[in-house]
N, C-alpha and C. Protein backbone atom coordinates (compact mmCIF):
# COMPACT_ATOMS: atom_id res chain seq x y z
N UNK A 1 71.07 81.26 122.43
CA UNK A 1 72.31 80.63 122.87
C UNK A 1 73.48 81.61 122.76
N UNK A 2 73.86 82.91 122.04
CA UNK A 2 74.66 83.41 121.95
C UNK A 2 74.52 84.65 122.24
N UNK A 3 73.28 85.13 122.51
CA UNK A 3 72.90 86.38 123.35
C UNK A 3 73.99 86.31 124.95
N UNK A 4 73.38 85.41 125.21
CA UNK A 4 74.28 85.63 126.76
C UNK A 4 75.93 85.70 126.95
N UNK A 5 76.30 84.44 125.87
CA UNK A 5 78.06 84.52 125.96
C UNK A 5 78.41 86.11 125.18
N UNK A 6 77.69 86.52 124.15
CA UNK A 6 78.52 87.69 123.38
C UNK A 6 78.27 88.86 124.64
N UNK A 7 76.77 89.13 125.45
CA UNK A 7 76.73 89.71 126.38
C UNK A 7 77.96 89.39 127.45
N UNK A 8 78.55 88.45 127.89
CA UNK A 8 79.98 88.18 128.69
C UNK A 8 80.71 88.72 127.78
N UNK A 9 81.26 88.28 126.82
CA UNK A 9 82.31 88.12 125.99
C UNK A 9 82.43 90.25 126.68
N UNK A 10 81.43 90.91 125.66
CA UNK A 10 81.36 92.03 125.91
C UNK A 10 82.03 92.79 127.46
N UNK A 11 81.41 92.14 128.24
CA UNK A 11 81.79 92.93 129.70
C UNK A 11 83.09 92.37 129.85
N UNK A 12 83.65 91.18 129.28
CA UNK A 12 84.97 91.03 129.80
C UNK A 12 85.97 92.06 128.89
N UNK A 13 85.82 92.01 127.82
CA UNK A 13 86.47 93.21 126.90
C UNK A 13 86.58 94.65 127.70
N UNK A 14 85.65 94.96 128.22
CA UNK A 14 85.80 95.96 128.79
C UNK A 14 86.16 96.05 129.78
N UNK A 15 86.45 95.24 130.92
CA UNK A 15 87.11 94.71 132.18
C UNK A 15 88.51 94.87 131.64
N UNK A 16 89.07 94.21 130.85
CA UNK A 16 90.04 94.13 130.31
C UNK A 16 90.76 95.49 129.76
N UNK A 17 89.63 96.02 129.49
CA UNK A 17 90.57 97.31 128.98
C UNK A 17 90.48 98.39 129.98
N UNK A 18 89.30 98.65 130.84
CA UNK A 18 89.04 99.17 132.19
C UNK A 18 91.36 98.56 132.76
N UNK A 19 91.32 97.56 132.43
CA UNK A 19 92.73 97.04 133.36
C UNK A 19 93.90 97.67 132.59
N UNK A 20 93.35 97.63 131.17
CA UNK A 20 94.81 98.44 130.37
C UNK A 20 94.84 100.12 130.75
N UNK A 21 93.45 100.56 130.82
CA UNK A 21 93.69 101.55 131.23
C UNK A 21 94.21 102.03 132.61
N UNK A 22 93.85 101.78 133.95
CA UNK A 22 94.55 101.54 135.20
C UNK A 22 95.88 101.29 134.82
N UNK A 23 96.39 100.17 134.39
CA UNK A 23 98.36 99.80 134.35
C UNK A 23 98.90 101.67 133.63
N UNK A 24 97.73 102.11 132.60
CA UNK A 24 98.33 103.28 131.76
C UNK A 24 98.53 104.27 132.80
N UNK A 25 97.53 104.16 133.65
CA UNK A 25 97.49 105.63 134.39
C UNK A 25 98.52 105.78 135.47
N UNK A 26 98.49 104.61 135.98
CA UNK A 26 99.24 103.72 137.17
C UNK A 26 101.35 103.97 136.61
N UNK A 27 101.10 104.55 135.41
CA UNK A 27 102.58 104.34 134.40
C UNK A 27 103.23 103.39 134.68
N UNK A 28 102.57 102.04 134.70
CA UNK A 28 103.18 100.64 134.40
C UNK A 28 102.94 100.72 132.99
N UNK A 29 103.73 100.00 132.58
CA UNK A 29 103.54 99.95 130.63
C UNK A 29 102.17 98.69 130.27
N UNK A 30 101.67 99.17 130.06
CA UNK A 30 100.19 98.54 129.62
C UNK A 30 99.90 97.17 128.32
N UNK A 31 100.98 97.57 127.95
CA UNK A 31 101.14 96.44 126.79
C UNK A 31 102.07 95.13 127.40
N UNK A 32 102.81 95.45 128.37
CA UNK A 32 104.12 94.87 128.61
C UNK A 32 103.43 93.33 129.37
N UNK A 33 104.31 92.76 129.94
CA UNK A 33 103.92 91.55 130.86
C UNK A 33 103.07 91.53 131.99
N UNK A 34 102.85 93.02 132.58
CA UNK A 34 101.98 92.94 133.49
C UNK A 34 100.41 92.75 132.63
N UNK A 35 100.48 92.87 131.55
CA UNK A 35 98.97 93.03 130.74
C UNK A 35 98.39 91.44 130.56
N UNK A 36 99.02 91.13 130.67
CA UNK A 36 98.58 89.23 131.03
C UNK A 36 97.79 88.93 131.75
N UNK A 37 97.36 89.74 132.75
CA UNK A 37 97.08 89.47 134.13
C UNK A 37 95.32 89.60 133.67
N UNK A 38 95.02 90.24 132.42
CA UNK A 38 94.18 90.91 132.15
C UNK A 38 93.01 89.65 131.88
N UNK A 39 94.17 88.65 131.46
CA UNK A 39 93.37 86.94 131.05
C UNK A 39 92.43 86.43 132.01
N UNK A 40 92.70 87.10 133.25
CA UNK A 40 91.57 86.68 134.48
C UNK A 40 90.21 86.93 133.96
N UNK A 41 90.19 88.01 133.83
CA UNK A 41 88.82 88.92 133.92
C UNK A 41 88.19 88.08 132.90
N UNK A 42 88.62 87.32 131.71
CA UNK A 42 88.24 86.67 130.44
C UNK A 42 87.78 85.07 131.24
N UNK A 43 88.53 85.18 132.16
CA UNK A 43 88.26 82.97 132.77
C UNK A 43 87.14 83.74 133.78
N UNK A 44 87.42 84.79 134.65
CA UNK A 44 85.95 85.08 135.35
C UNK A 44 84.55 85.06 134.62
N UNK A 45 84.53 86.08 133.82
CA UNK A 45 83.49 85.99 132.76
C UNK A 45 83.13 84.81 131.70
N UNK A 46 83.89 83.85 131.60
CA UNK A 46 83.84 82.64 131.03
C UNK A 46 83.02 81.51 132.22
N UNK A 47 83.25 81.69 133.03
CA UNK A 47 82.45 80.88 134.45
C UNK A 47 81.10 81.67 134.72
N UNK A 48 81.28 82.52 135.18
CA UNK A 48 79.57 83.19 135.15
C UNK A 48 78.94 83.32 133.77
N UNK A 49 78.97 83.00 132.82
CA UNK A 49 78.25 82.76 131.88
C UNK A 49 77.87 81.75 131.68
N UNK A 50 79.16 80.69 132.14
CA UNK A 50 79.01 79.16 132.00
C UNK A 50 77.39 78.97 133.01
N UNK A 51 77.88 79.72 134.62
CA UNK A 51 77.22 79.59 135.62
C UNK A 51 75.82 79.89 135.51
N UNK A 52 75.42 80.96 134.94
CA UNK A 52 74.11 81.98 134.71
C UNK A 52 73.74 81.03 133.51
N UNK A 53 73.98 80.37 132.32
CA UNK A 53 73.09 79.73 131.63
C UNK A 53 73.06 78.15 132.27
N UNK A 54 73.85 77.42 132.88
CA UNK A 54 73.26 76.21 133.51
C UNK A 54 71.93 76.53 134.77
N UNK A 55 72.63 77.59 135.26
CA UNK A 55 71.44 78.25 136.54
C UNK A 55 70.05 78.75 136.07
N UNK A 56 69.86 79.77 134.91
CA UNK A 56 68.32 79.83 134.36
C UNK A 56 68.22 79.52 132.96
N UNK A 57 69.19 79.34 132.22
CA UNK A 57 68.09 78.62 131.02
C UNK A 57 68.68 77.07 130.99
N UNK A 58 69.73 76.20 130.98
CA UNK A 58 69.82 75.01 131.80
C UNK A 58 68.81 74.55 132.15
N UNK A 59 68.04 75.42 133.21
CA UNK A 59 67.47 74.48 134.45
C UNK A 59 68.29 73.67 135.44
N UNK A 60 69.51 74.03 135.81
CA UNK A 60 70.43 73.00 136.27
C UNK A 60 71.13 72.45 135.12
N UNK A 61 70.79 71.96 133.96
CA UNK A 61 71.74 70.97 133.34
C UNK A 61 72.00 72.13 132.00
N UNK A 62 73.28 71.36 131.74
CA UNK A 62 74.33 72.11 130.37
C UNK A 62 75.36 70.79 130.18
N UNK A 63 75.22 71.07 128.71
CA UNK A 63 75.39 70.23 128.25
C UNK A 63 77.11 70.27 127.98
N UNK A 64 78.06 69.46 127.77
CA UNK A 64 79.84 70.23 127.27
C UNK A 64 79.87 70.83 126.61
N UNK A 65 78.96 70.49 124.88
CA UNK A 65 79.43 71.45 124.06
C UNK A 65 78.87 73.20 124.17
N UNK A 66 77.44 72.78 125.40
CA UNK A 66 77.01 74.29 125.51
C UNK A 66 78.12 75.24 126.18
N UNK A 67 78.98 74.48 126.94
CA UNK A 67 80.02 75.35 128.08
C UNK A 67 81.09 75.61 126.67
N UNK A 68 81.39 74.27 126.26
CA UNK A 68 82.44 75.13 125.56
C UNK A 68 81.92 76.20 124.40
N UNK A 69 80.84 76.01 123.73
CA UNK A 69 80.53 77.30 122.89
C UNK A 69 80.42 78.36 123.96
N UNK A 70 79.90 78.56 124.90
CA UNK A 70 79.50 79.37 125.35
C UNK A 70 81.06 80.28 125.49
N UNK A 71 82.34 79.84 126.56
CA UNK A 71 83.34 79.94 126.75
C UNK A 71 84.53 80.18 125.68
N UNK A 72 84.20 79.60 124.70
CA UNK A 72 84.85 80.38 123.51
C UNK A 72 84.07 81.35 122.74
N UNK A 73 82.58 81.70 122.72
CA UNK A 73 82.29 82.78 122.00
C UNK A 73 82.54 83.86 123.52
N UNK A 74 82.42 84.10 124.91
CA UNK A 74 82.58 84.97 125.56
C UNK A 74 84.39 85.43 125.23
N UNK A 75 85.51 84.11 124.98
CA UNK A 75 86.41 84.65 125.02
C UNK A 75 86.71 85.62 124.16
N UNK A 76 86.16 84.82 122.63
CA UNK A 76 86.40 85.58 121.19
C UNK A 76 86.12 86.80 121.18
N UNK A 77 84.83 87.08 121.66
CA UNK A 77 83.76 88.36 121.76
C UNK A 77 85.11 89.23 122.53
N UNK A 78 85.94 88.78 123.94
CA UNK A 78 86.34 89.62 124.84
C UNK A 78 87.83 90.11 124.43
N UNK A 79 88.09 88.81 123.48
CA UNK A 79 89.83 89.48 122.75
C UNK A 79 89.36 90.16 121.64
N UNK A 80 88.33 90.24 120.45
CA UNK A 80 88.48 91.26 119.84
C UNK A 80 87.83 92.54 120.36
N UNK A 81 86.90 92.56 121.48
CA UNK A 81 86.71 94.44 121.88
C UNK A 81 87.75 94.56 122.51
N UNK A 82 88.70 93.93 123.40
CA UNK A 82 89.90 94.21 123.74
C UNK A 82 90.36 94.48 123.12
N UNK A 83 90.96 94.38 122.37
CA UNK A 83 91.82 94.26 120.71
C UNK A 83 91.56 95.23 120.37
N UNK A 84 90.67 95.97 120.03
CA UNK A 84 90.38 97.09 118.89
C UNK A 84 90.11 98.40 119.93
N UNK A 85 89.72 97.92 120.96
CA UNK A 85 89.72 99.38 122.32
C UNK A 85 91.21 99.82 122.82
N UNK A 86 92.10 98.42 122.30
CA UNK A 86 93.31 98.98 123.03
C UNK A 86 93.97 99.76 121.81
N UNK A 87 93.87 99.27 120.26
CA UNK A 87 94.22 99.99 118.91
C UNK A 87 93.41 101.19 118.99
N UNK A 88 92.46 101.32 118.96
CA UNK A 88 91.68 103.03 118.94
C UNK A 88 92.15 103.85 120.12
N UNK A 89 92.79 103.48 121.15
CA UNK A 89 93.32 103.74 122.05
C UNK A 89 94.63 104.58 121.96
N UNK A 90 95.55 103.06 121.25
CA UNK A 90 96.78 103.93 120.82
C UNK A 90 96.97 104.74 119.86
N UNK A 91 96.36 104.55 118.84
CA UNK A 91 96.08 105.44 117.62
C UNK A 91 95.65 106.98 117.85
N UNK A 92 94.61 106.52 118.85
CA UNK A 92 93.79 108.31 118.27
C UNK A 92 94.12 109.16 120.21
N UNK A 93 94.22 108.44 121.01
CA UNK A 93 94.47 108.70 122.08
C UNK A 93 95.58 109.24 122.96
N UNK A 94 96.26 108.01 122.77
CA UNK A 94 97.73 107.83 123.25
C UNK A 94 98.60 107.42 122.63
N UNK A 95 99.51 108.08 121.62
CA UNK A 95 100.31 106.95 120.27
C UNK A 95 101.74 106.98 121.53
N UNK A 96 101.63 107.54 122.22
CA UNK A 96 103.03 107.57 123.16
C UNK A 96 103.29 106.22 123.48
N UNK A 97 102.49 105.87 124.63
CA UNK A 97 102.83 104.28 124.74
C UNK A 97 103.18 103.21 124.03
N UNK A 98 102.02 103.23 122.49
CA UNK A 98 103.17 102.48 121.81
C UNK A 98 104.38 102.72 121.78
N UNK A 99 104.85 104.01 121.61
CA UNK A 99 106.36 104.22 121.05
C UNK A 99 107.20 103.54 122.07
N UNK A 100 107.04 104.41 123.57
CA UNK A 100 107.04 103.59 124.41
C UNK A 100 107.75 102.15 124.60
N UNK A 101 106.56 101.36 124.28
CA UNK A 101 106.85 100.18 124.26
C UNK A 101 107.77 99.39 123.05
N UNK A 102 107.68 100.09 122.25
CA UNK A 102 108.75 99.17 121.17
C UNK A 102 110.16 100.03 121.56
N UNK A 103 110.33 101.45 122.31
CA UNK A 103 111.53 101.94 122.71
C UNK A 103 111.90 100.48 123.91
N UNK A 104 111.38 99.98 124.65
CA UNK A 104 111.52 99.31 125.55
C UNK A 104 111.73 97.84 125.38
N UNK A 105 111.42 97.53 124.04
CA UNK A 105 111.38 96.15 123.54
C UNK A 105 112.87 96.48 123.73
N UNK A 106 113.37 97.18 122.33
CA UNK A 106 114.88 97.47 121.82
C UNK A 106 115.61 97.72 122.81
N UNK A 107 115.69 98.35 124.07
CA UNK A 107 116.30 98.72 124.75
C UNK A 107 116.75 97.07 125.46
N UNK A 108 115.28 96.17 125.64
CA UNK A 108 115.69 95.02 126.00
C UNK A 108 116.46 94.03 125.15
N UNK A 109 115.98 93.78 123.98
CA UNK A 109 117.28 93.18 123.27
C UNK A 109 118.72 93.78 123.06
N UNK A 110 118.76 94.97 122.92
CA UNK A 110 120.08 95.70 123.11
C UNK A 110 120.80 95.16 124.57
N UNK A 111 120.42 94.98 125.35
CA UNK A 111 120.49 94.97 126.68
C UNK A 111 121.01 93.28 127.12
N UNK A 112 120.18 92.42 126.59
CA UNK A 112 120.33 91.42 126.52
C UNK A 112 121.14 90.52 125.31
N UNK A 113 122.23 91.82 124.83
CA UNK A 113 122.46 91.09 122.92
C UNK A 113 123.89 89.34 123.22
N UNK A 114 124.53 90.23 124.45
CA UNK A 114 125.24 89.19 124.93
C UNK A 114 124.60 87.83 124.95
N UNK A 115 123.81 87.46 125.32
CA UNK A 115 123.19 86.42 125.34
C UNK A 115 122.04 85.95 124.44
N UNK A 116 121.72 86.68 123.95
CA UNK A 116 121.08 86.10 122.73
C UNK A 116 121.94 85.91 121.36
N UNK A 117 122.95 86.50 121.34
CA UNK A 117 123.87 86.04 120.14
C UNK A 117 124.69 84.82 120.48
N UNK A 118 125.04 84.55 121.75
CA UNK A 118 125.32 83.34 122.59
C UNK A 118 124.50 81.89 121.90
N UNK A 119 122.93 82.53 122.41
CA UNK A 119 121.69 81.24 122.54
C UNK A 119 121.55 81.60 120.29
N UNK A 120 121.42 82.41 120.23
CA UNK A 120 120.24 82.38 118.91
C UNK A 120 121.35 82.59 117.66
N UNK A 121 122.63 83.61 117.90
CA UNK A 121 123.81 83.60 117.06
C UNK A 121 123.52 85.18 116.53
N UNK A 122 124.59 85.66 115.76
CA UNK A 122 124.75 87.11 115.37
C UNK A 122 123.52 87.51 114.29
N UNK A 123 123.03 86.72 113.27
CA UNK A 123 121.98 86.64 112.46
C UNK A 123 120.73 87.09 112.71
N UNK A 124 120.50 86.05 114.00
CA UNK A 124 119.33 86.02 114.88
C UNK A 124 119.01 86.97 115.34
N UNK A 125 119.72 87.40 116.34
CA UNK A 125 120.06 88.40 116.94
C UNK A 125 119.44 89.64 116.32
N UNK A 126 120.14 89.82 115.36
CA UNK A 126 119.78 91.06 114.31
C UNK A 126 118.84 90.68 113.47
N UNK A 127 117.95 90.00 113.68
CA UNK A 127 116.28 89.75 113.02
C UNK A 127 115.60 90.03 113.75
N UNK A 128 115.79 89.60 115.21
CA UNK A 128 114.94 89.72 116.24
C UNK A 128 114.55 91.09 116.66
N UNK A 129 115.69 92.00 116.21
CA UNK A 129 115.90 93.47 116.64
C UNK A 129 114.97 93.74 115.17
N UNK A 130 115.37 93.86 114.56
CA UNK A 130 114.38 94.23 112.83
C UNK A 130 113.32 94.18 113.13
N UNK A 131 112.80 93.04 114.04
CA UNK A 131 111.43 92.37 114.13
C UNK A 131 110.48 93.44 114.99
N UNK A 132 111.11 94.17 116.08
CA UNK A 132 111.13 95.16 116.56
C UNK A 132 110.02 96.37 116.04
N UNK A 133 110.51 96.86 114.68
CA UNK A 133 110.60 97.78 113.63
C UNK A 133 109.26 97.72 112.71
N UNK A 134 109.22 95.86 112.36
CA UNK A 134 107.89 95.59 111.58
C UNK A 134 106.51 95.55 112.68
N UNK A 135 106.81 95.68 113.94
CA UNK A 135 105.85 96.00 114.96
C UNK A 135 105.02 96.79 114.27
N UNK A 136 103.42 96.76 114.46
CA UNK A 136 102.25 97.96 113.86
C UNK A 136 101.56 97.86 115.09
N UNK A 137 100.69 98.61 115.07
CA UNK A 137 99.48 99.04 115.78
C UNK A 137 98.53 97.69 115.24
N UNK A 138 98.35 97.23 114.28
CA UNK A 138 97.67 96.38 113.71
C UNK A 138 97.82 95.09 113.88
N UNK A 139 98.97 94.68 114.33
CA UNK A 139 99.88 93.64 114.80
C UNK A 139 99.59 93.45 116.09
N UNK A 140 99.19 94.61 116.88
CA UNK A 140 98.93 94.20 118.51
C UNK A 140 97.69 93.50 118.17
N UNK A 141 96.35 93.99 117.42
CA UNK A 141 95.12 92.97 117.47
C UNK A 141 95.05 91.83 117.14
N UNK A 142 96.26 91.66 116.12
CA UNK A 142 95.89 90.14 116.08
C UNK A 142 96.63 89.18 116.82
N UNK A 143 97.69 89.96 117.57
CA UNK A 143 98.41 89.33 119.01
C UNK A 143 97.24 88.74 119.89
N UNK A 144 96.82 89.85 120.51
CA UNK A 144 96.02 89.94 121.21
C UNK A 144 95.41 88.81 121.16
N UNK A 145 94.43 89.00 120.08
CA UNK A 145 93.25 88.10 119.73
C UNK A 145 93.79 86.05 119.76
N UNK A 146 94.87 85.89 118.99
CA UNK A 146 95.59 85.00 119.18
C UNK A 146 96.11 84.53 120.46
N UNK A 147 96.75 85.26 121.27
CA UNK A 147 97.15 85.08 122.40
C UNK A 147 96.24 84.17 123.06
N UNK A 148 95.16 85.67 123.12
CA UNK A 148 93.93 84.79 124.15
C UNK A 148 93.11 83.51 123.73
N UNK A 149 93.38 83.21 122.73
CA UNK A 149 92.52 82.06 121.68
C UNK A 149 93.66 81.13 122.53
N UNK A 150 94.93 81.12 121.96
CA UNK A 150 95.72 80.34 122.77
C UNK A 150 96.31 79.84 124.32
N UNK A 151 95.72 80.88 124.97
CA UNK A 151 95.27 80.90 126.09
C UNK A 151 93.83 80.19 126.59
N UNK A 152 92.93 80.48 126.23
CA UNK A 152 92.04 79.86 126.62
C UNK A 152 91.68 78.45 126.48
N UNK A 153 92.68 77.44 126.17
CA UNK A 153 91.84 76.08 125.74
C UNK A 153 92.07 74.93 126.95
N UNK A 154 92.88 75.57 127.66
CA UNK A 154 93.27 74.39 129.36
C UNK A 154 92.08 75.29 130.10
N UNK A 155 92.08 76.54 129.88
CA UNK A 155 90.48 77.45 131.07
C UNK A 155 88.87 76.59 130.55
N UNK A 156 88.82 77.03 129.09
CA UNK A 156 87.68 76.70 128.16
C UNK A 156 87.29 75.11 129.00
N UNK A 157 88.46 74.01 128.61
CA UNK A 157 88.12 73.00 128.89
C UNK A 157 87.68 72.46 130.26
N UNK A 158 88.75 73.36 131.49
CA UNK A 158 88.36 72.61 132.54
C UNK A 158 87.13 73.39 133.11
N UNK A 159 86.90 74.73 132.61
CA UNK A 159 85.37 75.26 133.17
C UNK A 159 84.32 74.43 132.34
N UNK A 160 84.38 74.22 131.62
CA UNK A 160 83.44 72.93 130.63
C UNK A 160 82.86 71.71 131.44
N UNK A 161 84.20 71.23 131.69
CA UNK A 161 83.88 70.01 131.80
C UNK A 161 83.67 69.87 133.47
N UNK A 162 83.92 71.07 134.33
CA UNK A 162 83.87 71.34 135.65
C UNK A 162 82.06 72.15 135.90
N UNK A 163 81.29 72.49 134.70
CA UNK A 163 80.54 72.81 135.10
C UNK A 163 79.22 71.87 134.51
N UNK A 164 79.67 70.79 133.33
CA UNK A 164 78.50 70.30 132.89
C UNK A 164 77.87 69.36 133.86
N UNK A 165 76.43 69.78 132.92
CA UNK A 165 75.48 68.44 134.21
C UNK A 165 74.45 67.89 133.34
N UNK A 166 74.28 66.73 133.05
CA UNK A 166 73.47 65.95 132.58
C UNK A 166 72.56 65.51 133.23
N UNK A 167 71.42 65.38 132.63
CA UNK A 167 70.49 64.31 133.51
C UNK A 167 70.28 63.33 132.86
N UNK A 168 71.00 63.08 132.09
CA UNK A 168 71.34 61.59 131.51
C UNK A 168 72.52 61.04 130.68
N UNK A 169 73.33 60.00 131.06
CA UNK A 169 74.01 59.26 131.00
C UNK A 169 74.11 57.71 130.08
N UNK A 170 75.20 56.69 130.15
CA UNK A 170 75.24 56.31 129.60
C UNK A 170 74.60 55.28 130.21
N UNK A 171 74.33 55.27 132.14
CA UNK A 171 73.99 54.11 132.36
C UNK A 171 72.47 54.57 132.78
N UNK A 172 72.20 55.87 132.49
CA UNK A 172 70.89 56.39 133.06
C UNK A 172 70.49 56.88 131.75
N UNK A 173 70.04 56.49 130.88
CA UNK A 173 69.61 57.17 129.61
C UNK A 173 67.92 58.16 129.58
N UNK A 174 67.95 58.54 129.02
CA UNK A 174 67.12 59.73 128.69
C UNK A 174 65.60 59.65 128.64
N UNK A 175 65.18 59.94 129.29
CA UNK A 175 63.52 59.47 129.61
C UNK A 175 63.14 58.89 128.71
N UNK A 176 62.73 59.88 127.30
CA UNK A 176 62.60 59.24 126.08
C UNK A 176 63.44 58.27 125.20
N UNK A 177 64.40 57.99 125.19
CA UNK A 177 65.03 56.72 124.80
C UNK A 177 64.76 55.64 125.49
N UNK A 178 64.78 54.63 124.68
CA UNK A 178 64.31 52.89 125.21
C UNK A 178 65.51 52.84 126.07
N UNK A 179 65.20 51.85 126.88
CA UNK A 179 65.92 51.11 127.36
C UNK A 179 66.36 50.05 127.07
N UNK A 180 68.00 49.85 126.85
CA UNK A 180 68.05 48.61 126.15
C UNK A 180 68.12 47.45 126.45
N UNK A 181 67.91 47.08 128.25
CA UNK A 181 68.08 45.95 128.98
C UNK A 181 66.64 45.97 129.31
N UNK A 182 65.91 46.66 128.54
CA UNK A 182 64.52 46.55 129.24
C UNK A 182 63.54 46.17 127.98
N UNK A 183 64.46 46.50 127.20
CA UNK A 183 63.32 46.03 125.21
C UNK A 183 63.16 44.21 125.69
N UNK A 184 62.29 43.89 124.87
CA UNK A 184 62.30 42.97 124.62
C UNK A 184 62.86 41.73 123.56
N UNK A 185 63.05 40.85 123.70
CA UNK A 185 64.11 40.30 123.12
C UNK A 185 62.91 39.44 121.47
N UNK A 186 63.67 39.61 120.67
CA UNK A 186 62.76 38.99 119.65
C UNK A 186 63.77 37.62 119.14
């Protein structure tokens, strides 16, 4: 049962980072908002896994809770090799982009201070910028990993419940179970 989703989970991690790498090369900032986009490749691979175990070991039928295990161990599996390919990445590879990107955070709250001392007040303001600062390399994985956990539970559910198939029901029960309009009455 978990051979096949950690096998997804796997290829979507690397889809995913196959995409961080492209935005890097591409010099779109790789961490930034375009890196969202990356959540596809995680709901693709969450459906063909769903798809490929109702199709040959199923037999046609899967059960909900098989889609949703299946769909949350492919996601889990795909945010932490994401996660730790994009940290070994910045660490030993490329530490530029991080810098990069937290130069670009600051530049945006600097940028935007008018209005966030407006909405959030002078305090705020100057936490939010601090907050900046306590940024790590270590902090992106468990973003990451979180993110997509939090992301996935409106995908998880409706590929679930969009792909299960029973061959038995509540008004069609299960070969081997009695029937209860059919027992006899004592």
């Amino acid at each position: 049962m978990l051979k096949l989703p950690v096998f997804f989970g796997l290829l979507a991690g690397v889809l995913c980072f196959v995409y961080f790498l492209v935005l890097s090369s591409l010099n779109i900032m790789p961490l930034g908002n375009k890196k969202v986009l990356d959540f596809g490749f995680q709901i693709i691979m969450m459906v063909a896994a769903v798809w490929y175990y109702r199709k040959n070991i199923g037999h046609g039928f899967l059960h909900l809770w098989e889609a949703l295990t299946i769909c949350y161990v492919v996601n889990t599996v795909g945010a932490l090799l994401t996660a730790w390919l994009i940290y070994l990445f910045l660490k030993y590879v490329d530490p530029a982009v991080f810098t990069q990107y937290l130069d670009e955070m600051r530049q945006l709250i600097v940028s935007t201070k008018g209005r966030l001392v407006e909405t959030l007040g002078q305090k705020e303001y100057l936490s939010v910028l601090k907050g900046v600062d306590r940024i790590t390399l270590e902090t992106l994985v468990g973003d990451e990993i979180s993110k997509k956990t939090v992301l996935a539970i409106l995908p998880v559910l409706v590929i679930s419940l969009l792909f299960r198939k029973q061959d038995y029901s509540l008004y069609n029960p299960a070969p081997d179970a009695p029937n209860p309009s059919k027992s006899p009455k004592s």
